[in-house]
Protein backbone atom coordinates (compact mmCIF):
# COMPACT_ATOMS: atom_id res chain seq x y z
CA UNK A 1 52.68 121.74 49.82
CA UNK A 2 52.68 118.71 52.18
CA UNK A 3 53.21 118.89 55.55
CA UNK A 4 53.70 116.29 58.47
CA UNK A 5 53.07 116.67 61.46
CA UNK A 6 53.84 113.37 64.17
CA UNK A 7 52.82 113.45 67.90
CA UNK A 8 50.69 116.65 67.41
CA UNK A 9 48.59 118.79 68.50
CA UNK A 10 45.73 121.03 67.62
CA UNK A 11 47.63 124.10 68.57
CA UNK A 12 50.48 123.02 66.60
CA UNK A 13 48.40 121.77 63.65
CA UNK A 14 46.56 125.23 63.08
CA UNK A 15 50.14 127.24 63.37
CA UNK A 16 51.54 125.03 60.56
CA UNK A 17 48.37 125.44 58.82
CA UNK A 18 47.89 129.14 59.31
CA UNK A 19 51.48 129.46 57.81
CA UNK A 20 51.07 127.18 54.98
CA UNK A 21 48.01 129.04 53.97
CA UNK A 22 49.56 132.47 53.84
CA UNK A 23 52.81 131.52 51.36
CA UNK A 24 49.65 130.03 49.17
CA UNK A 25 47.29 132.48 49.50
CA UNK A 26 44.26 132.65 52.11
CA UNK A 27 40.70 130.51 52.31
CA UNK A 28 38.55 133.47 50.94
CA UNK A 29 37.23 130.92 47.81
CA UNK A 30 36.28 128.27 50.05
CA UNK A 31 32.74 127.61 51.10
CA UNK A 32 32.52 125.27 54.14
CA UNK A 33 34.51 122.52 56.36
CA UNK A 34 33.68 119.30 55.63
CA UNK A 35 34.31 116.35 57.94
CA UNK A 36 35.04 112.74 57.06
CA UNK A 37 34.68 110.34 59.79
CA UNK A 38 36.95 106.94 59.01
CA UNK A 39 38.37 103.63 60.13
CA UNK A 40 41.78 102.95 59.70
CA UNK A 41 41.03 100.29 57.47
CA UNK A 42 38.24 101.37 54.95
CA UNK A 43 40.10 105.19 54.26
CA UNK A 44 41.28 104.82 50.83
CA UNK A 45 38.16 105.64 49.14
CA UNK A 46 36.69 108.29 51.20
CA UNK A 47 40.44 110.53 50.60
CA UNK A 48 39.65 110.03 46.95
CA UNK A 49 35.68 111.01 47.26
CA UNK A 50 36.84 113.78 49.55
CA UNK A 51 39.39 115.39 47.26
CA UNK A 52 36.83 114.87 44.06
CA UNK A 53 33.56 116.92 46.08
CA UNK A 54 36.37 119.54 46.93
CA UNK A 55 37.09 120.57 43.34
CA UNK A 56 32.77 121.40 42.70
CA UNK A 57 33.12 122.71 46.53
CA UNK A 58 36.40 124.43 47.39
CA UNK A 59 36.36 123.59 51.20
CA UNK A 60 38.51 122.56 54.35
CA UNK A 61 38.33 118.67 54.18
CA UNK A 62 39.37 117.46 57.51
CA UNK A 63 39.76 113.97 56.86
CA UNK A 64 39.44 112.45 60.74
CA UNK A 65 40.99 108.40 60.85
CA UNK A 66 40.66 106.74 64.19
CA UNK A 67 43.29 103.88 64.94
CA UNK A 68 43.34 101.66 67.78
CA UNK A 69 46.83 100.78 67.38
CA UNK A 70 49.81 102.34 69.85
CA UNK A 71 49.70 104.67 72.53
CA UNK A 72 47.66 107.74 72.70
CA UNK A 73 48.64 110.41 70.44
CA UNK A 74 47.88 112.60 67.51
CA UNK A 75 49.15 112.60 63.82
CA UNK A 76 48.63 114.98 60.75
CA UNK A 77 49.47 115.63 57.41
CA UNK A 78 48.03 119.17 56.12
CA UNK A 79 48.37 120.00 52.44
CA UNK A 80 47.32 122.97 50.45
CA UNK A 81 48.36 124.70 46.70
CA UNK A 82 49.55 122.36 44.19
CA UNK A 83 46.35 121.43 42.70
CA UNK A 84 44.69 120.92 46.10
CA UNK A 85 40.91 122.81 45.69
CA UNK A 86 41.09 124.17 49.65
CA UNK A 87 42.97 122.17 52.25
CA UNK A 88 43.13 118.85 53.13
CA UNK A 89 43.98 117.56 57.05
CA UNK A 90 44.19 113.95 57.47
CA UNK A 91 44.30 113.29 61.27
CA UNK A 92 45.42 110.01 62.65
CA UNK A 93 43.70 110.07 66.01
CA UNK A 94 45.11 107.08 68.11
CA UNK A 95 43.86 105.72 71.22
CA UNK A 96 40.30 105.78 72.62
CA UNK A 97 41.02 108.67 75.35
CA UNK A 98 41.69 111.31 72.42
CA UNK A 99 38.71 109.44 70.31
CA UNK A 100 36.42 110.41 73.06
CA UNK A 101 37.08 114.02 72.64
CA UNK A 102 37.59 114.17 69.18
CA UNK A 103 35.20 117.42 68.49
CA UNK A 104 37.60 119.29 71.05
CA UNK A 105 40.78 118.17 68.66
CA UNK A 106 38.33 119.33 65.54
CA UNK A 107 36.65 122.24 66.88
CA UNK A 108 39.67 125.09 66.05
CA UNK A 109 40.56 123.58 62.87
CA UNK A 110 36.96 124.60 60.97
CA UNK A 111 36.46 127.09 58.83
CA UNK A 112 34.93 130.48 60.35
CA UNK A 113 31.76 131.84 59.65
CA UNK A 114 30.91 129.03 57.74
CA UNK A 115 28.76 125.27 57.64
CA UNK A 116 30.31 122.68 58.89
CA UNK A 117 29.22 119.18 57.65
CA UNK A 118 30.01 115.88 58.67
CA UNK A 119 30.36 112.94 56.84
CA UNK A 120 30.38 109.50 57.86
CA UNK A 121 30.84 106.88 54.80
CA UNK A 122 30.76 103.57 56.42
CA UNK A 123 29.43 103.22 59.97
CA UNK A 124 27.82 105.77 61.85
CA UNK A 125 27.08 106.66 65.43
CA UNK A 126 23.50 105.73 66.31
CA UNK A 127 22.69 109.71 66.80
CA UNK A 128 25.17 111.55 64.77
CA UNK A 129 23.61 115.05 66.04
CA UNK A 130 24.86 113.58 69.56
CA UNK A 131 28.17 112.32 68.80
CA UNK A 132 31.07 114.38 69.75
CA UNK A 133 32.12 114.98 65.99
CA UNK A 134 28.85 115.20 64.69
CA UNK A 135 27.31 118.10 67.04
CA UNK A 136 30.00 119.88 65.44
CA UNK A 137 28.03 119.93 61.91
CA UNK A 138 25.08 121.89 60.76
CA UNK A 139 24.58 118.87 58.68
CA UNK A 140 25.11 115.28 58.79
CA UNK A 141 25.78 113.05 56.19
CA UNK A 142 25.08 108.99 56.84
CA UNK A 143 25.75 106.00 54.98
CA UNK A 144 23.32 102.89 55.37
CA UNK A 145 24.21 101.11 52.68
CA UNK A 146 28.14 101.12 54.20
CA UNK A 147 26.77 99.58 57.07
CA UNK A 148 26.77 95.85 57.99
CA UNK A 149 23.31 95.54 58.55
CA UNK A 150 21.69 98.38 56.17
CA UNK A 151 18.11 98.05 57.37
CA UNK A 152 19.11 98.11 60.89
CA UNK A 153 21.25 101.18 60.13
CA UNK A 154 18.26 103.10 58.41
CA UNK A 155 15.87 102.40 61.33
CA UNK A 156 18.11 103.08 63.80
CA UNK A 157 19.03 106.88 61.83
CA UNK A 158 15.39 107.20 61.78
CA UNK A 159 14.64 106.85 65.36
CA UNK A 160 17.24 109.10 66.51
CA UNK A 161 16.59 111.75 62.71
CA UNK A 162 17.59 115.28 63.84
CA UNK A 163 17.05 118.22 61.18
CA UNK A 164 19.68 118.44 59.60
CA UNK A 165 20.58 114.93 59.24
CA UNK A 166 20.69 113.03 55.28
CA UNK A 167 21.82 109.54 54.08
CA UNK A 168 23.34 108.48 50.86
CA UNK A 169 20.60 106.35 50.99
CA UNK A 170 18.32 108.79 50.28
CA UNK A 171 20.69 110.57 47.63
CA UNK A 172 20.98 107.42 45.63
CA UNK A 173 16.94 107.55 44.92
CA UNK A 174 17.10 110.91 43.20
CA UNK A 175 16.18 109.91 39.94
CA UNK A 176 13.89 107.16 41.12
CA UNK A 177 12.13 109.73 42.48
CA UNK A 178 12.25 112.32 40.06
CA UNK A 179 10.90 109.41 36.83
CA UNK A 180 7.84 108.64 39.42
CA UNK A 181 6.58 112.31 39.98
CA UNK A 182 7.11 112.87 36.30
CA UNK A 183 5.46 109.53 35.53
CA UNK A 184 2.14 111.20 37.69
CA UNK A 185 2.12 113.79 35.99
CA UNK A 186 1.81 111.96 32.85
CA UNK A 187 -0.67 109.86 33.96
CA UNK A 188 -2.41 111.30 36.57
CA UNK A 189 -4.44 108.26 37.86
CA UNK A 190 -5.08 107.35 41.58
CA UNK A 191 -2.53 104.68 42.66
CA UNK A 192 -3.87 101.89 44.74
CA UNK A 193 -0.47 100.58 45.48
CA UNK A 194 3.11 100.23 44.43
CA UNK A 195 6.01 97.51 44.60
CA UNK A 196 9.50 97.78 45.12
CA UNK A 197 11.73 95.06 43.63
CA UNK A 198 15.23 94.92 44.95
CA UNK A 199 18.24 93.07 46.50
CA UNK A 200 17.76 91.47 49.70
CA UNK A 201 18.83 94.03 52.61
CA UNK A 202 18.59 97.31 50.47
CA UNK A 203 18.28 100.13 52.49
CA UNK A 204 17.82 102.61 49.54
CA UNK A 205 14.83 100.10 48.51
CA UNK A 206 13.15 100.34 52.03
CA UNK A 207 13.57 104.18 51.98
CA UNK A 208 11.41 104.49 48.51
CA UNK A 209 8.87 102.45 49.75
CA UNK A 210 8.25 104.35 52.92
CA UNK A 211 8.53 107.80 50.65
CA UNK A 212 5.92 106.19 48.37
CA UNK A 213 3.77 105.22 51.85
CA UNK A 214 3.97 108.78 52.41
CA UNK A 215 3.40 110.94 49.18
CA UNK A 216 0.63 108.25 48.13
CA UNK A 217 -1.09 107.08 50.96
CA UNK A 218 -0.79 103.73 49.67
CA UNK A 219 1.07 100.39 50.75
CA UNK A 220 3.98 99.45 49.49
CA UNK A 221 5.50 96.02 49.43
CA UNK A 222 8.46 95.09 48.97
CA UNK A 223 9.99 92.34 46.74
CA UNK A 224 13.28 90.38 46.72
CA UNK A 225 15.48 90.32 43.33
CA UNK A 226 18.42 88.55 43.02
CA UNK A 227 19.74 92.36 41.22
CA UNK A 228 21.77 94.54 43.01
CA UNK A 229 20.07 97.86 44.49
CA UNK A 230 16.57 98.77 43.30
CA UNK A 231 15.73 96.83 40.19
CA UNK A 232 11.90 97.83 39.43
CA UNK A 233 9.20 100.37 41.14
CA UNK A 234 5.54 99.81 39.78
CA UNK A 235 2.63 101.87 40.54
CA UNK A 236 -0.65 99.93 40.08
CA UNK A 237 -3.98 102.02 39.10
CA UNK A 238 -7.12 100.89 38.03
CA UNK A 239 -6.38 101.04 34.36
CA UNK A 240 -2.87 100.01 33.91
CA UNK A 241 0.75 99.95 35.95
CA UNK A 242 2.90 102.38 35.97
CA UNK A 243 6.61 100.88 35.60
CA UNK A 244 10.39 101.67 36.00
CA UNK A 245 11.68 98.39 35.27
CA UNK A 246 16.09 98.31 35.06
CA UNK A 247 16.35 94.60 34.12
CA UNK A 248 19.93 94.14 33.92
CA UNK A 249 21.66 97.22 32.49
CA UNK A 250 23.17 99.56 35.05
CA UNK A 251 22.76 102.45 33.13
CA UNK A 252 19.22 102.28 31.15
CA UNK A 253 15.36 101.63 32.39
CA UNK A 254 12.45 100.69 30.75
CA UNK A 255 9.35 103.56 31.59
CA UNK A 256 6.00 101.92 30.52
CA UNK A 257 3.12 104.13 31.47
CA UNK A 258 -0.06 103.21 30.71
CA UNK A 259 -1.48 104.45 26.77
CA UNK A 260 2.11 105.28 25.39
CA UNK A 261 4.87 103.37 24.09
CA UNK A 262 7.89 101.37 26.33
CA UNK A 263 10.95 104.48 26.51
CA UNK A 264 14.24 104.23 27.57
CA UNK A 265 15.50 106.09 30.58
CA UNK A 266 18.60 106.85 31.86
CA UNK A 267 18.99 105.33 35.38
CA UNK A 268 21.97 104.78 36.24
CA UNK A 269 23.93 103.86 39.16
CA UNK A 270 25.94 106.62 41.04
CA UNK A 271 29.40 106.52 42.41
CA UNK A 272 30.31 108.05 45.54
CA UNK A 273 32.01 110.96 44.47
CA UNK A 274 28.67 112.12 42.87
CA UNK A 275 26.72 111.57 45.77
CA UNK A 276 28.49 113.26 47.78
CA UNK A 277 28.89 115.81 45.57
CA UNK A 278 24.80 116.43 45.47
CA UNK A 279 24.62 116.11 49.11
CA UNK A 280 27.04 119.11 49.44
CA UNK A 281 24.42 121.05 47.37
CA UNK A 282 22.12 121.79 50.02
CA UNK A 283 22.77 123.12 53.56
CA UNK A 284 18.86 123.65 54.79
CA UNK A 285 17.17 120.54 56.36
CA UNK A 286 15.43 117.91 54.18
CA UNK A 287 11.50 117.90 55.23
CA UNK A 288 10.98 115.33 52.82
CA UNK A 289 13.62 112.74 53.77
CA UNK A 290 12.81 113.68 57.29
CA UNK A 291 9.08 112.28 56.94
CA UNK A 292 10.24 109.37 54.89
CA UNK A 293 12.38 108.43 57.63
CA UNK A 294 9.29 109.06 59.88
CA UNK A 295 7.10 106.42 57.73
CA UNK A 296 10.01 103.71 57.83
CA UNK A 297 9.42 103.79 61.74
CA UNK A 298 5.37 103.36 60.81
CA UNK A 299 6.84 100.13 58.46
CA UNK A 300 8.97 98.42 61.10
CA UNK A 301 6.97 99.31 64.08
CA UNK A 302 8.44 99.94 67.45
C-alpha cells in the first residue's frame, strides 16, 4: 500500500499511517525507528540501503529529504504490506523554517518504546547528538567517507563524539581489525610500530591508525597509495613484520606473519547495505571507537 500525502502534516501523516497499519496488520515485529537524514539530490541510494537493512531489521524507516526548492511545506509518501519489512515514510521537508524544526515534524512519527537511530549517509551536522534530528536518536550513525573533506569530517565527529555516536568509517575496518588481533595472537611479539598504506584523504585509514596508537602504544604512520581505501597494514617487531597486504584485488589479502607461510584472506570491500546492516546490530555505545576517536584528536592536535 502506497500512500501520498502533499502539503502535510504530522497530524495528518500519523492518521493515514495509523489506518494503513491496521488493514495490514500492526508494528508488533518491528524492532526500532530508524532515521535517514538526505539531500534532495544524493537520495537514491540511501531508499535502496534503507529498504535492504529493513528486511534483517523489521523497523519504521523514516526516510527525512530536505529540499530548498518552493515555498514552505511538507510532503509524504507512507507505504506498508506488499513486501515492505515495516514501514517506510519518505518526507519531503521544504523550506528552511520547517528544516529548523525538523525533530518536532519527526518526533510523533517513531516507534514507541523503542531505539531510535539516526542515520546520516553523506554529510553530517558537526554534533549530531545536538542537531535537532539527531537528539532524537539513542544512536547516531555518521558517514566520513560521504563527506567532501573525509579527514576534516572525522576530526570534527571526534571533537564533538557523544556516546552513542558511530561512523561507517569505523564499520568498514571490521575485518581489518579482526585479521590484526588474530594476527597477535599468532604471533605474539611486541610491536614497535605499524604503517598504514592507503588512498590519499581516507578517513577509514586515519581511524586504524589512531586505533592501532591506542591498543599498541605505538606510532603509526601513515602512507599514501595510489589504491582506493586501505591497501596494506604492517606491524613491525623485532623479528619480522606482520602484514595484511590487498595489492589489487578487492576481495582477497595476502597475511604474512612472521615463521609461517603467505595465506590468502578474504578482505573484501563492503557495500552500504552491509554496513549499515552491522551498524544496526548494536544499540549500546562503542567504548572502543569512542577512544579511537579520542587518539585521532592526540594525531591532529588541537
Amino acid at each position: 500500500m502506497i500512500i501520498e500525502l502533499n502539503d502535510t502534516s504530522t497530524k495528518e501523516i500519523a492518521a493515514e499511517l495509523l489506518r494503513a497499519r491496521q488493514s495490514v496488520g500492526g508494528t508488533g515485529g518491528m524492532v526500532h525507528t530508524l532515521i535517514v537524514v538526505a539531500e534532495d539530490h544524493n537520495s537514491a541510494d540511501v531508499f535502496e540501503a534503507a529498504q535492504a537493512s529493513a528486511r534483517v531489521h523489521p523497523s519504521r524507516v523514516i526516510v527525512v529529504v530536505y529540499s530548498d526548492s518552493g515555498d514552505p511545506h511538507l510532503d509524504a509518501e507512507i507505504q506498508v504490506g506488499e513486501g515492505t519489512p515495516g514501514d517506510l515514510l519518505a518526507l519531503r521537508i521544504h523550506g528552511s523554517e520547517i528544516r529548523e524544526h525538523a525533530g518536532s515534524v519527526i518526533l510523533p512519527l517513531l516507534l514507541p518504546d523503542s531505539p531510535t537511530i539516526v542515520w546520516w549517509p553523506h554529510e553530517a551536522p558537526e554534533n549530531p547528538a545536538n542537531d535537532p534530528v539527531g537528539a532524537l536518536g539513542d544512536r547516531r550513525i555518521t558517514d566520513a567517507a560521504g563527506s567532501e573533506n573525509p579527514k576534516v569530517a572525522l576530526t570534527t565527529r571526534a571533537r564533538n563524539h557523544t556516546p552513542g555516536d558511530t561512523d561507517l568509517a569505523w564499520t568498514r575496518l571490521t575485518r581489518w581489525r579482526a585479521l590484526l588481533a588474530a594476527s597477535l595472537d599468532q604471533y605474539p611479539h611486541t610491536v614497535t610500530g605499524a604503517v598504514v598504506k592507503a588512498a590519499h584523504d581516507n578517513a577509514p585509514a586515519m581511524l586504524l591508525a589512531a586505533w592501532l596508537e591506542d591498543r599498541l602504544d605505538v606510532e603509526a604512520r601513515m602512507e599514501v597509495h595510489e589504491r582506493p581505501g586501505v591497501s596494506e597494514v604492517r606491524l613491525e617487531t623485532a623479528d619480522g613484520d606482520i602484514v595484511i597486504n590487498r595489492g589489487n584485488s578487492d576481495a582477497i589479502a595476502l597475511y604474512n606473519v612472521p615463521g609461517q607461510p603467505e595465506r590468502k584472506v578474504a578482505l573484501k570491500r563492503r557495500p552500504l547495505t552491509e554496513l549499515l546492516t552491522e551498524e544496526l546490530q548494536r544499540m549500546d555505545a562503542d567504548d572502543i571507537f569512542e577512544a579511537a576517536v579520542g587518539r585521532v584528536l592526540v594525531k591532529v592536535g588541537p
